[in-house]
N, C-alpha and C. Protein backbone atom coordinates (compact mmCIF):
# COMPACT_ATOMS: atom_id res chain seq x y z
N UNK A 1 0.89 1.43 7.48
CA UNK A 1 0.07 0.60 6.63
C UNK A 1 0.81 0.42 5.30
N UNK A 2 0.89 -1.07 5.09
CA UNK A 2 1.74 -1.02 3.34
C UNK A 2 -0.09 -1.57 2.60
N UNK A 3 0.40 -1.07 0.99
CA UNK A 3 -0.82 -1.60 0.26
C UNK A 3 -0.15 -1.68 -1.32
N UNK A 4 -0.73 -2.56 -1.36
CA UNK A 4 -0.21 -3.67 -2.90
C UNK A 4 -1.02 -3.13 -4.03
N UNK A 5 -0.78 -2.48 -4.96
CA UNK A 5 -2.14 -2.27 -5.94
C UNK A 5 -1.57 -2.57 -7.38
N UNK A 6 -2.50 -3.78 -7.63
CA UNK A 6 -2.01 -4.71 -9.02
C UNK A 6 -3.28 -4.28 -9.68
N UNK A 7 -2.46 -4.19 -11.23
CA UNK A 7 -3.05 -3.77 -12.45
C UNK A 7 -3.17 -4.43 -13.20
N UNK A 8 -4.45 -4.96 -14.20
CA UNK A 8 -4.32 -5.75 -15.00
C UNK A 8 -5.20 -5.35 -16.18
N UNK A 9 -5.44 -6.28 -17.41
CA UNK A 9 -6.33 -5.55 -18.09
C UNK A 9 -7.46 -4.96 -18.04
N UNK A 10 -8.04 -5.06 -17.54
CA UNK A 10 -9.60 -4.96 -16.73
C UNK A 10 -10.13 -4.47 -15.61
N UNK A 11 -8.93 -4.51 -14.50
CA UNK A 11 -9.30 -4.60 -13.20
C UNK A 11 -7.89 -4.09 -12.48
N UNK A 12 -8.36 -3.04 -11.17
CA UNK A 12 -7.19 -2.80 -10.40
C UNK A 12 -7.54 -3.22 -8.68
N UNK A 13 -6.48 -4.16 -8.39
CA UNK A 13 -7.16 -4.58 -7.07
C UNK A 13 -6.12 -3.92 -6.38
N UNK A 14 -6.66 -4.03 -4.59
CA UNK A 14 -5.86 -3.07 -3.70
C UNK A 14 -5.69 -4.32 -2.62
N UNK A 15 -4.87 -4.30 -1.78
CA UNK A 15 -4.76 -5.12 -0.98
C UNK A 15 -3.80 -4.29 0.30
N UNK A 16 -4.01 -4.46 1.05
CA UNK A 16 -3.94 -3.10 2.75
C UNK A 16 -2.94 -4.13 3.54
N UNK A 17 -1.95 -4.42 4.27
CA UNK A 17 -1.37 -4.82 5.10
C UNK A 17 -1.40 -3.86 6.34
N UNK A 18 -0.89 -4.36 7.47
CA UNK A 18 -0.45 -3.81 9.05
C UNK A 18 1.55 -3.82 8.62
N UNK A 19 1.63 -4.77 8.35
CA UNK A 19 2.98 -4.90 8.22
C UNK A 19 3.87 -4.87 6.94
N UNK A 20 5.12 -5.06 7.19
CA UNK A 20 6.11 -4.82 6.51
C UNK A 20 6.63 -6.34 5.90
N UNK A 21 6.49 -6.88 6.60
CA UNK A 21 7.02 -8.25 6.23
C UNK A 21 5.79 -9.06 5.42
N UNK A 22 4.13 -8.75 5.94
CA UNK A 22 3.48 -9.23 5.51
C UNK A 22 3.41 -8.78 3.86
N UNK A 23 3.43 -7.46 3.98
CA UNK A 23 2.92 -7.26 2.56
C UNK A 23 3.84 -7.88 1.35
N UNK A 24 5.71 -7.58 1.95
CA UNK A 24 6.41 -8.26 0.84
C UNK A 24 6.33 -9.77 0.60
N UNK A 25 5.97 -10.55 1.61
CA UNK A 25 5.50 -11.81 1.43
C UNK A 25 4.64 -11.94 0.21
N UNK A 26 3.73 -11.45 0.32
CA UNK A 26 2.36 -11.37 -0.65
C UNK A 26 2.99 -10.84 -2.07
N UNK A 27 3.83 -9.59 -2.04
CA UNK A 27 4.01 -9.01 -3.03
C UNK A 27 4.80 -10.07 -4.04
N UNK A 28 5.66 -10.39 -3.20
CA UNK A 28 6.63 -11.38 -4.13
C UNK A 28 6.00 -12.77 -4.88
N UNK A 29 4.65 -12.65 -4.23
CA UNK A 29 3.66 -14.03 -4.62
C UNK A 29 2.65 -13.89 -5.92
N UNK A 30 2.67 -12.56 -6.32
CA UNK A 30 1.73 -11.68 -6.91
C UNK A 30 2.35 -11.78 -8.46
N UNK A 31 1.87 -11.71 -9.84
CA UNK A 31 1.83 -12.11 -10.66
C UNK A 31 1.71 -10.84 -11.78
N UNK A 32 2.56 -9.66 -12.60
CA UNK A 32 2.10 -8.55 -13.25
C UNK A 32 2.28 -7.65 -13.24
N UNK A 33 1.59 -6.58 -13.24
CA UNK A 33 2.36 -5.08 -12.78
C UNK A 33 1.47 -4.78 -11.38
N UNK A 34 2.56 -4.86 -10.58
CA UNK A 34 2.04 -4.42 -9.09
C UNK A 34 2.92 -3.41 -8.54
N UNK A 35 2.45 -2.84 -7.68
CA UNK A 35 3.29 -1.71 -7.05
C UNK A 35 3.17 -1.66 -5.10
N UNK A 36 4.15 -1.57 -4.40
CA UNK A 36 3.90 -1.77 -3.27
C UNK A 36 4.50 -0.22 -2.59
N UNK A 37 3.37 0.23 -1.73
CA UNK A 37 3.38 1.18 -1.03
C UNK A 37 3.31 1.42 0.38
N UNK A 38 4.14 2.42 1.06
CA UNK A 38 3.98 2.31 2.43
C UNK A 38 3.55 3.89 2.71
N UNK A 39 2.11 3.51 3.57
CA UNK A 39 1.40 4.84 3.43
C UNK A 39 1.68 5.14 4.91
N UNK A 40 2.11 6.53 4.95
CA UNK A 40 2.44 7.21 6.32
C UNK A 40 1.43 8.35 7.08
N UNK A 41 0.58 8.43 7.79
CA UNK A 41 -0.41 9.10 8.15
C UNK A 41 0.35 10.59 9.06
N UNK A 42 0.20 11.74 8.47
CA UNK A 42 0.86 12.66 9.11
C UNK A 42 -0.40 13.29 10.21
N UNK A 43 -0.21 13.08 11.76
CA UNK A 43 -1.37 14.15 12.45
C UNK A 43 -0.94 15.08 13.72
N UNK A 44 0.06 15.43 13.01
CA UNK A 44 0.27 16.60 14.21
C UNK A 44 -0.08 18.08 13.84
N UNK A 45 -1.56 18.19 14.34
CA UNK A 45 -2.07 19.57 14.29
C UNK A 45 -1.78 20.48 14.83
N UNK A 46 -0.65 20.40 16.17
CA UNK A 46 -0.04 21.57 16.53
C UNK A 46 0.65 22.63 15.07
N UNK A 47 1.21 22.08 13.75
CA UNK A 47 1.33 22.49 12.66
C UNK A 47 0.64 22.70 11.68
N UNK A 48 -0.70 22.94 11.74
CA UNK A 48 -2.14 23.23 11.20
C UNK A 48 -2.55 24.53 11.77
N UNK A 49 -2.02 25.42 10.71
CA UNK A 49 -3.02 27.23 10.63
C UNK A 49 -4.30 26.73 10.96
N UNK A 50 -5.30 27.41 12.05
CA UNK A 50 -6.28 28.12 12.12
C UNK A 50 -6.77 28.82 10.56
C-alpha cells in the first residue's frame, strides 16, 4: 500500500493507493508539502513470543 499525506495550513489529508505507479502519478500532481509512503505490513507470527 503507498499513501500520500499532504500538509497544509489547516488541514492534513491522506490519500491510500494499491500501487506504485498510481500513487507517483498523483504525487507529482499534488501541490505543497506532501510526503509519499510505502507502508509494508509485517505478519509472520511464527516470530511472535507467546
Amino acid at each position: 500500500m503507498w499513501v500520500i499525506t499532504v500538509h497544509s495550513r489547516n488541514n492534513v489529508k491522506i490519500f491510500e493507493f494499491d500501487t506504485e505507479k498510481e500513487a507517483k502519478e498523483t504525487f507529482r500532481g499534488i501541490k505543497g508539502c506532501k510526503i509519499l509512503t510505502e507502508v509494508i505490513y509485517f505478519n509472520d507470527y511464527d516470530l511472535v513470543e507467546s
